[in-house]
N, C-alpha and C. Protein backbone atom coordinates (compact mmCIF):
# COMPACT_ATOMS: atom_id res chain seq x y z
N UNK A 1 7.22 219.69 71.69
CA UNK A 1 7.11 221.03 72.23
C UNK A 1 7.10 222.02 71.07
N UNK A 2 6.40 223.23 71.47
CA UNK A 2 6.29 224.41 69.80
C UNK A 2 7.30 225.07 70.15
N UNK A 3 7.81 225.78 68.90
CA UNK A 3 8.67 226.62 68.95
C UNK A 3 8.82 227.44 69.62
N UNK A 4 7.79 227.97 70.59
CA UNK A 4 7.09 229.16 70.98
C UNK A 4 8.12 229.55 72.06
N UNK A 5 8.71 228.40 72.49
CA UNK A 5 9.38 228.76 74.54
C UNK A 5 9.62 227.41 74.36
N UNK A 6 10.14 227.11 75.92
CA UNK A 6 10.50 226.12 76.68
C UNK A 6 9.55 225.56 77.38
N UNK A 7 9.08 224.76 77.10
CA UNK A 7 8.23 223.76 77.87
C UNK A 7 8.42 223.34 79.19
N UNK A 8 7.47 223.49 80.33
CA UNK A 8 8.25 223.28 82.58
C UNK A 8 6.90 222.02 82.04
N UNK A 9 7.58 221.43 82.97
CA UNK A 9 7.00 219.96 83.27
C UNK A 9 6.28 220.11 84.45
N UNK A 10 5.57 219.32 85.00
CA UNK A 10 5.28 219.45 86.60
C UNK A 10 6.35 219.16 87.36
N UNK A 11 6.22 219.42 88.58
CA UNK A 11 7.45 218.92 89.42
C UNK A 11 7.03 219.11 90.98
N UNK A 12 5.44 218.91 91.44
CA UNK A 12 5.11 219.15 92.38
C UNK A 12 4.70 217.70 93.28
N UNK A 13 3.90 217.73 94.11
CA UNK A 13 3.43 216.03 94.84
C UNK A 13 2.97 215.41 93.91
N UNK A 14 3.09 213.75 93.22
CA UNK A 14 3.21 213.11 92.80
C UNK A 14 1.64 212.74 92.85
N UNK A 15 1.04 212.47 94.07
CA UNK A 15 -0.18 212.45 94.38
C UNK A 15 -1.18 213.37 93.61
N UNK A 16 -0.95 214.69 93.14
CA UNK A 16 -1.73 215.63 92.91
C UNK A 16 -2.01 215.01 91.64
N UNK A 17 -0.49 215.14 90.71
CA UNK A 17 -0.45 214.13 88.95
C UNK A 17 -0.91 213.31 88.68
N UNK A 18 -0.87 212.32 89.74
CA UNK A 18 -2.01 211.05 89.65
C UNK A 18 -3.16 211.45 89.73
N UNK A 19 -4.20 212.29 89.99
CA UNK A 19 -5.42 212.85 90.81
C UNK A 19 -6.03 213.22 89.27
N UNK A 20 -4.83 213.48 88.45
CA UNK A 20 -5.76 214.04 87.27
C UNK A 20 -6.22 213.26 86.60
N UNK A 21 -7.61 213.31 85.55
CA UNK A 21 -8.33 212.91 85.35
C UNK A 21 -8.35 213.25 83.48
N UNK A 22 -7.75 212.18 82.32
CA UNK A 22 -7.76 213.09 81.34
C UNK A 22 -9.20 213.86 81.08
N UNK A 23 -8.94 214.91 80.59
CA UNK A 23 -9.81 216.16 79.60
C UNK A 23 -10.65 216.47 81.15
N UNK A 24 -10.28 216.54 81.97
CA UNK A 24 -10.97 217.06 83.68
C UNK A 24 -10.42 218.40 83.54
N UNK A 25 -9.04 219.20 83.30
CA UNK A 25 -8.15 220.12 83.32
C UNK A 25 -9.09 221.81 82.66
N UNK A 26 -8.26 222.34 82.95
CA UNK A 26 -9.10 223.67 82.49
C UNK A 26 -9.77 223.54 81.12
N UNK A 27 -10.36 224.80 81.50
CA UNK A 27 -10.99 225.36 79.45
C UNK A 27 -10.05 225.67 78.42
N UNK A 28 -10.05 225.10 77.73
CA UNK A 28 -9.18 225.88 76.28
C UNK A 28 -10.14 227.15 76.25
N UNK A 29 -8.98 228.26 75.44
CA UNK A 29 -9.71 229.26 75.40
C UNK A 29 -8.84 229.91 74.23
N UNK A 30 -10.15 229.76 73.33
CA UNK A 30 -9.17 229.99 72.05
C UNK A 30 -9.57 231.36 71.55
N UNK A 31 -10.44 231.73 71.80
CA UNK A 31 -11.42 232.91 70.64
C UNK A 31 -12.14 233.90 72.19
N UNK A 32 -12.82 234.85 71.77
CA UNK A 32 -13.34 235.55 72.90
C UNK A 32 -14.42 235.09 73.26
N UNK A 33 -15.08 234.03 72.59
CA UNK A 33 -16.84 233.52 72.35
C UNK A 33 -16.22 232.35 73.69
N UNK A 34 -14.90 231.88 73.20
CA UNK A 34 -14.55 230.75 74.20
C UNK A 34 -14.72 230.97 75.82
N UNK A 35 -14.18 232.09 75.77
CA UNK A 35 -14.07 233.02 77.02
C UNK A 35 -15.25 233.55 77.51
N UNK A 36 -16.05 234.19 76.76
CA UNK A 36 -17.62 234.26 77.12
C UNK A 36 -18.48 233.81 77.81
N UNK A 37 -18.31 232.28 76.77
CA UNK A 37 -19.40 230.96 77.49
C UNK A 37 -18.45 230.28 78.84
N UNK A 38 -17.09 230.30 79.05
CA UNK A 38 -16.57 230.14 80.00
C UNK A 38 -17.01 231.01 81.23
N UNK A 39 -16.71 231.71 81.19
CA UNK A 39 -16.89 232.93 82.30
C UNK A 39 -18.09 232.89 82.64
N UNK A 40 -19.22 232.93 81.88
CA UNK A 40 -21.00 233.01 82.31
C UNK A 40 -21.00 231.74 83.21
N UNK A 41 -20.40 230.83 83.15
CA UNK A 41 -20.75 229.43 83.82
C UNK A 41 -20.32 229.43 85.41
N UNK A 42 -19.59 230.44 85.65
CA UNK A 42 -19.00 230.77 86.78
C UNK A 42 -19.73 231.03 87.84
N UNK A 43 -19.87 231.21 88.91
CA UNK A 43 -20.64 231.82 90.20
C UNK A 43 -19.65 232.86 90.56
N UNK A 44 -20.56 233.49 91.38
CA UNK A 44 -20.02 235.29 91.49
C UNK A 44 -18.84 235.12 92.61
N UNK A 45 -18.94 234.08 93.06
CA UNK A 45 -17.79 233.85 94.26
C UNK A 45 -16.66 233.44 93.64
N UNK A 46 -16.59 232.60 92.40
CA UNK A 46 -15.29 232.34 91.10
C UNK A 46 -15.10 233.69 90.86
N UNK A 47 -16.07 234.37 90.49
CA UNK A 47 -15.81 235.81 89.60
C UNK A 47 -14.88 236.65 90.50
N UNK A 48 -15.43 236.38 91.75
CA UNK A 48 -14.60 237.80 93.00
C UNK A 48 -12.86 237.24 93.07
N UNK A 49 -12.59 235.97 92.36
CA UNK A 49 -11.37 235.62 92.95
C UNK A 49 -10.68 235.79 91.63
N UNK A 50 -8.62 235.69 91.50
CA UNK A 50 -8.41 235.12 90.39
C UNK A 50 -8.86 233.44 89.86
N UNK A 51 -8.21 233.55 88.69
CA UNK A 51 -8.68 232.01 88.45
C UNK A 51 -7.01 231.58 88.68
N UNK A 52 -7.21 230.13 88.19
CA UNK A 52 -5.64 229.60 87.73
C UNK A 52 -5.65 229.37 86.15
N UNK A 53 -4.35 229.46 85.72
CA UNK A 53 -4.04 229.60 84.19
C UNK A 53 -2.98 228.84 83.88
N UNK A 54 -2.99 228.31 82.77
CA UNK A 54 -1.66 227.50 82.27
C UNK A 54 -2.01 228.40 80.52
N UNK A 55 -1.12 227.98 80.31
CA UNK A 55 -0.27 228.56 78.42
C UNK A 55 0.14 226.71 77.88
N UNK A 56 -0.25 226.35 77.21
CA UNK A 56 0.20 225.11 76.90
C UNK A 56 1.51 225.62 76.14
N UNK A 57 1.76 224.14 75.69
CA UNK A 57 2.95 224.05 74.50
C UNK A 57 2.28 224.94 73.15
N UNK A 58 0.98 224.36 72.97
CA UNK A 58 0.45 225.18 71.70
C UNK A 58 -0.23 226.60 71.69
N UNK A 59 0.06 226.90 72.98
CA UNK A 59 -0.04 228.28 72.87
C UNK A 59 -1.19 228.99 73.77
N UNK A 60 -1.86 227.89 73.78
CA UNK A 60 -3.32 227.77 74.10
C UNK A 60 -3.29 228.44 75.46
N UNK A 61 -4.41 229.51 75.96
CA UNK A 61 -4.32 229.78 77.36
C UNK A 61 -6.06 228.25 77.99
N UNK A 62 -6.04 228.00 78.91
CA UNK A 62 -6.43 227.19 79.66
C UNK A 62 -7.00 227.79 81.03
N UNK A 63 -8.10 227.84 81.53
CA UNK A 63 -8.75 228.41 82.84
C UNK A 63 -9.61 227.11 83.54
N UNK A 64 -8.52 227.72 84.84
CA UNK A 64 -9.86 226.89 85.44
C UNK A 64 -10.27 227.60 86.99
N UNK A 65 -11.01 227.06 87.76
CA UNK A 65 -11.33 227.86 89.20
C UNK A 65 -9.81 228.07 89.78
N UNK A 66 -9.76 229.42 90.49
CA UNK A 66 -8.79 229.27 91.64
C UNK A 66 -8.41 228.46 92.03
N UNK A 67 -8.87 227.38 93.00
CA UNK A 67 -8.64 226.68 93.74
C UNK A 67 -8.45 225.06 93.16
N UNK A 68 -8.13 225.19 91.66
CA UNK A 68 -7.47 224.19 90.59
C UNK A 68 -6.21 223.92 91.20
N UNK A 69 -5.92 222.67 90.81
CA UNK A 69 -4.01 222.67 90.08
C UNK A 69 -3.81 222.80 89.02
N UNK A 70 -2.44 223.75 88.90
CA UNK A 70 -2.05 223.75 87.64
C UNK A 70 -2.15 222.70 87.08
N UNK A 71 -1.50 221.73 87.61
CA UNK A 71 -0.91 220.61 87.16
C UNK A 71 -2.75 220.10 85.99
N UNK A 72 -3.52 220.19 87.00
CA UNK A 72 -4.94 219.35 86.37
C UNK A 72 -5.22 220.33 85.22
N UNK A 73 -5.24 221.65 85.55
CA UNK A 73 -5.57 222.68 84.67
C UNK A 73 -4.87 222.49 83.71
N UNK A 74 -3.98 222.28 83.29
CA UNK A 74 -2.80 221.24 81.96
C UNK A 74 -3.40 220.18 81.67
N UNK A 75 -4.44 219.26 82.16
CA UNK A 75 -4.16 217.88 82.01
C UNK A 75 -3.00 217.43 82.41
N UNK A 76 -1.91 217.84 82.85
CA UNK A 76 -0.68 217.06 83.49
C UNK A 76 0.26 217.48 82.20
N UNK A 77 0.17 218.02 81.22
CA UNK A 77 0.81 218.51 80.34
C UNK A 77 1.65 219.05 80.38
N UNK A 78 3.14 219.31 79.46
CA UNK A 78 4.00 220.80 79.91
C UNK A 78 3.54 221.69 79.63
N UNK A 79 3.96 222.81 80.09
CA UNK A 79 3.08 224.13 79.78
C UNK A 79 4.30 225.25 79.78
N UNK A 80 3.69 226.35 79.12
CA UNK A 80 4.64 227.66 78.81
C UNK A 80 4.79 228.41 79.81
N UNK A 81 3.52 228.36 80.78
CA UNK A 81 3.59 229.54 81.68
C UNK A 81 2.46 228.57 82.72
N UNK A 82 1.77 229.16 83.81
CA UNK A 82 1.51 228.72 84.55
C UNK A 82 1.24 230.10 85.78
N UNK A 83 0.34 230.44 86.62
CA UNK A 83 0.11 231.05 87.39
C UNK A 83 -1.62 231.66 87.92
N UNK A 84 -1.69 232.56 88.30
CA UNK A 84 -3.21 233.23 88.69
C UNK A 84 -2.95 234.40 88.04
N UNK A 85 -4.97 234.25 87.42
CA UNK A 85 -5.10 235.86 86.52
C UNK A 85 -6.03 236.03 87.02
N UNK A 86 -6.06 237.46 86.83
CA UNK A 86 -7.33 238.61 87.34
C UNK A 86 -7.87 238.98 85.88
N UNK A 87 -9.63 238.92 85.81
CA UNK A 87 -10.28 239.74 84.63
C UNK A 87 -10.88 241.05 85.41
N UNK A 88 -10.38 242.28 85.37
CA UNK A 88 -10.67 243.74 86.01
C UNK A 88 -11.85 244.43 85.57
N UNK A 89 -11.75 245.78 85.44
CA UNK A 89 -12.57 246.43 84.76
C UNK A 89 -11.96 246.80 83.64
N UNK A 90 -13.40 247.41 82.73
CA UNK A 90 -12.74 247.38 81.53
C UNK A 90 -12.62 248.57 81.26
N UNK A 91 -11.28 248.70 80.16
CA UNK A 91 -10.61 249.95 79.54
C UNK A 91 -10.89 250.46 78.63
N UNK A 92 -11.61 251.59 78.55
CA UNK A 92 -11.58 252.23 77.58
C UNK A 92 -10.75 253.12 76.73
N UNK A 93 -10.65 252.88 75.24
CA UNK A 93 -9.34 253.65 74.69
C UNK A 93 -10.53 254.58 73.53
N UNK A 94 -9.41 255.50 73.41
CA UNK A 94 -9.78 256.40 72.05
C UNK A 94 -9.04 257.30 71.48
N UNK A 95 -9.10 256.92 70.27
CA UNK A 95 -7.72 257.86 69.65
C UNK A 95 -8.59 259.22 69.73
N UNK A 96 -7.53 260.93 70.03
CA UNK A 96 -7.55 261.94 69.81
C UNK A 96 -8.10 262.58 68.69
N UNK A 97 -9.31 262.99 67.90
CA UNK A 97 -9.02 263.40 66.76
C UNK A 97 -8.43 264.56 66.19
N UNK A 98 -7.62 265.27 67.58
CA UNK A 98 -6.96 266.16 67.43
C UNK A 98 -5.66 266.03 67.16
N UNK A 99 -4.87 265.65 68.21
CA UNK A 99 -3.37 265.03 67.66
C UNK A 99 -3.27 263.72 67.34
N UNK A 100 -4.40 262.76 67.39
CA UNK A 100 -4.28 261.27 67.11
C UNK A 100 -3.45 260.49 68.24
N UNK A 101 -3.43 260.74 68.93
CA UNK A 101 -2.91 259.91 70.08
C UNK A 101 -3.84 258.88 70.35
N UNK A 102 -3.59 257.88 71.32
CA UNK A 102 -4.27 257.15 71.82
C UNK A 102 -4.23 257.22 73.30
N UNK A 103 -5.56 257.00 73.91
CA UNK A 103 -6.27 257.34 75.25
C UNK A 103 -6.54 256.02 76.29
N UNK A 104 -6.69 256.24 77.11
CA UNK A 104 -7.14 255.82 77.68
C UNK A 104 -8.13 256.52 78.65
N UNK A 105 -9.79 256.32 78.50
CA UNK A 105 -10.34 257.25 79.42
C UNK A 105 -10.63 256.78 80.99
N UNK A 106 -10.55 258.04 81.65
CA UNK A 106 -10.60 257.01 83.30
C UNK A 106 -11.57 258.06 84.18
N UNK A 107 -12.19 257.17 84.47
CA UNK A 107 -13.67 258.17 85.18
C UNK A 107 -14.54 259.08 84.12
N UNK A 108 -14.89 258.07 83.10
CA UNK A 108 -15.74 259.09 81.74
C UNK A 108 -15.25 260.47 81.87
N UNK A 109 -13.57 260.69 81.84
CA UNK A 109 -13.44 261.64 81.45
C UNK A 109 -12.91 261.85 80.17
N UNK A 110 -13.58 261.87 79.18
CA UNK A 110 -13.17 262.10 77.32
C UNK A 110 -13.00 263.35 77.23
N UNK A 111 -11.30 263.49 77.84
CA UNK A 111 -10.64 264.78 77.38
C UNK A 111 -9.01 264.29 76.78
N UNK A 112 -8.55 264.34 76.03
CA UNK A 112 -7.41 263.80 75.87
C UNK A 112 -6.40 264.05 76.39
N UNK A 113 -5.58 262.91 77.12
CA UNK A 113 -3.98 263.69 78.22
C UNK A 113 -3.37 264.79 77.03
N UNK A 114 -2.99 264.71 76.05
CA UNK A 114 -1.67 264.95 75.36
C UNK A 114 -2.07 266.46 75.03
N UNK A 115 -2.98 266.26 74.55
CA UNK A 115 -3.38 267.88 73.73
C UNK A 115 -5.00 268.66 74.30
N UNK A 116 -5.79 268.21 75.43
CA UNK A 116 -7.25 268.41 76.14
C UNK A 116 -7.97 268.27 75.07
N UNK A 117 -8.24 267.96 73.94
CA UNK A 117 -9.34 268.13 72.80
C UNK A 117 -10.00 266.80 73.64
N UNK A 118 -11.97 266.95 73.01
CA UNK A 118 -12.80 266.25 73.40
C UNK A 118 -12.47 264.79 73.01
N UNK A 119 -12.86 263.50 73.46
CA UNK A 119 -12.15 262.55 73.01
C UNK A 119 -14.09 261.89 72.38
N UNK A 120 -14.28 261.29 71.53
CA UNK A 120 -15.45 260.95 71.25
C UNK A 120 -15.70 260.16 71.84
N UNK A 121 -17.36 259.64 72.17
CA UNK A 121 -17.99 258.56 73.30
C UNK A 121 -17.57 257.38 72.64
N UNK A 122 -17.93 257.48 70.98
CA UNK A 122 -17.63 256.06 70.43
C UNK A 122 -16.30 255.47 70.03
N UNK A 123 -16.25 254.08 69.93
CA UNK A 123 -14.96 253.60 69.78
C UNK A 123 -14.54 254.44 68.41
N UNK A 124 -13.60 254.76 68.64
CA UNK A 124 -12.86 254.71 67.36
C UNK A 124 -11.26 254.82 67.08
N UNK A 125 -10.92 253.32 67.79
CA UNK A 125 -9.10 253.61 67.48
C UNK A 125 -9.07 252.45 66.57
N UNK A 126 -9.91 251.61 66.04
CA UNK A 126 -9.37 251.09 65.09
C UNK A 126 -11.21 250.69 64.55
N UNK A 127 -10.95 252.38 63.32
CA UNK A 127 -12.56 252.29 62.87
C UNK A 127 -12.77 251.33 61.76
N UNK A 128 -13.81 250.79 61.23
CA UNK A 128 -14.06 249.84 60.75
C UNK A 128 -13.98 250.64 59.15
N UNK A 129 -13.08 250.11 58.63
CA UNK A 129 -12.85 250.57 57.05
C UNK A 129 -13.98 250.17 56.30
N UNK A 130 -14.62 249.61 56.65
CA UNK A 130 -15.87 249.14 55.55
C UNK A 130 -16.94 250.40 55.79
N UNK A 131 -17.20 250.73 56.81
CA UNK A 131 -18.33 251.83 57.19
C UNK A 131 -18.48 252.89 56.61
């Protein structure tokens, strides 16, 4: 087990543990490219639901359809965590270049909570030092 946490074992029908199939269990998902080519493979009826998720021992998050077992979604493995995730809409942030705060904009409105100054269209809360 990693240092990371405490490792839960399965502890559900016996039947299900047997059912698994090694390397059958969710996606590793290590990088965002992982997650990418995962997700595109999906049908829009996966997409409308959560999925199921395990956290291995190594840290690793793991996806598989909703209607998975954890248990398979592990490979039968211990795991750190274990439950259903939602991927939402996405958030847009932007630091203030007035007081430097950080934003969050909601309904394309780029005005900043803290101080109203304009908030810029483009990213920029963590600008690329090379540019």
């Amino acid at each position: 087990m990693s240092a990371r946490g405490r490792g839960y074992r399965y502890v559900g029908p016996d039947e299900l543990k047997t059912a698994v199939r090694p390397g059958g269990g969710g996606r590793r998902i290590g990088s965002a490219a992982d997650f990418g080519s995962w997700i595109a493979e999906r049908s829009a009826e996966e997409l409308a639901e959560p999925f199921t998720f395990v956290v291995g021992t190594d840290g690793v998050l793991r996806l598989a359809p909703r209607r998975s077992e954890h248990v398979a979604c592990a490979d039968a493995d211990m795991v750190l965590s274990a439950g259903e995730i939602s991927f939402t809409h996405e958030v847009v942030f932007r630091r203030c270049p007035g007081c430097q705060e950080h934003n969050i904009v909601r309904e394309d409105d780029f005005v900043c909570v803290f101080c109203g100054s304009d908030l810029p269209a483009a990213w920029n809360v963590d600008p690329d030092p090379t540019a």
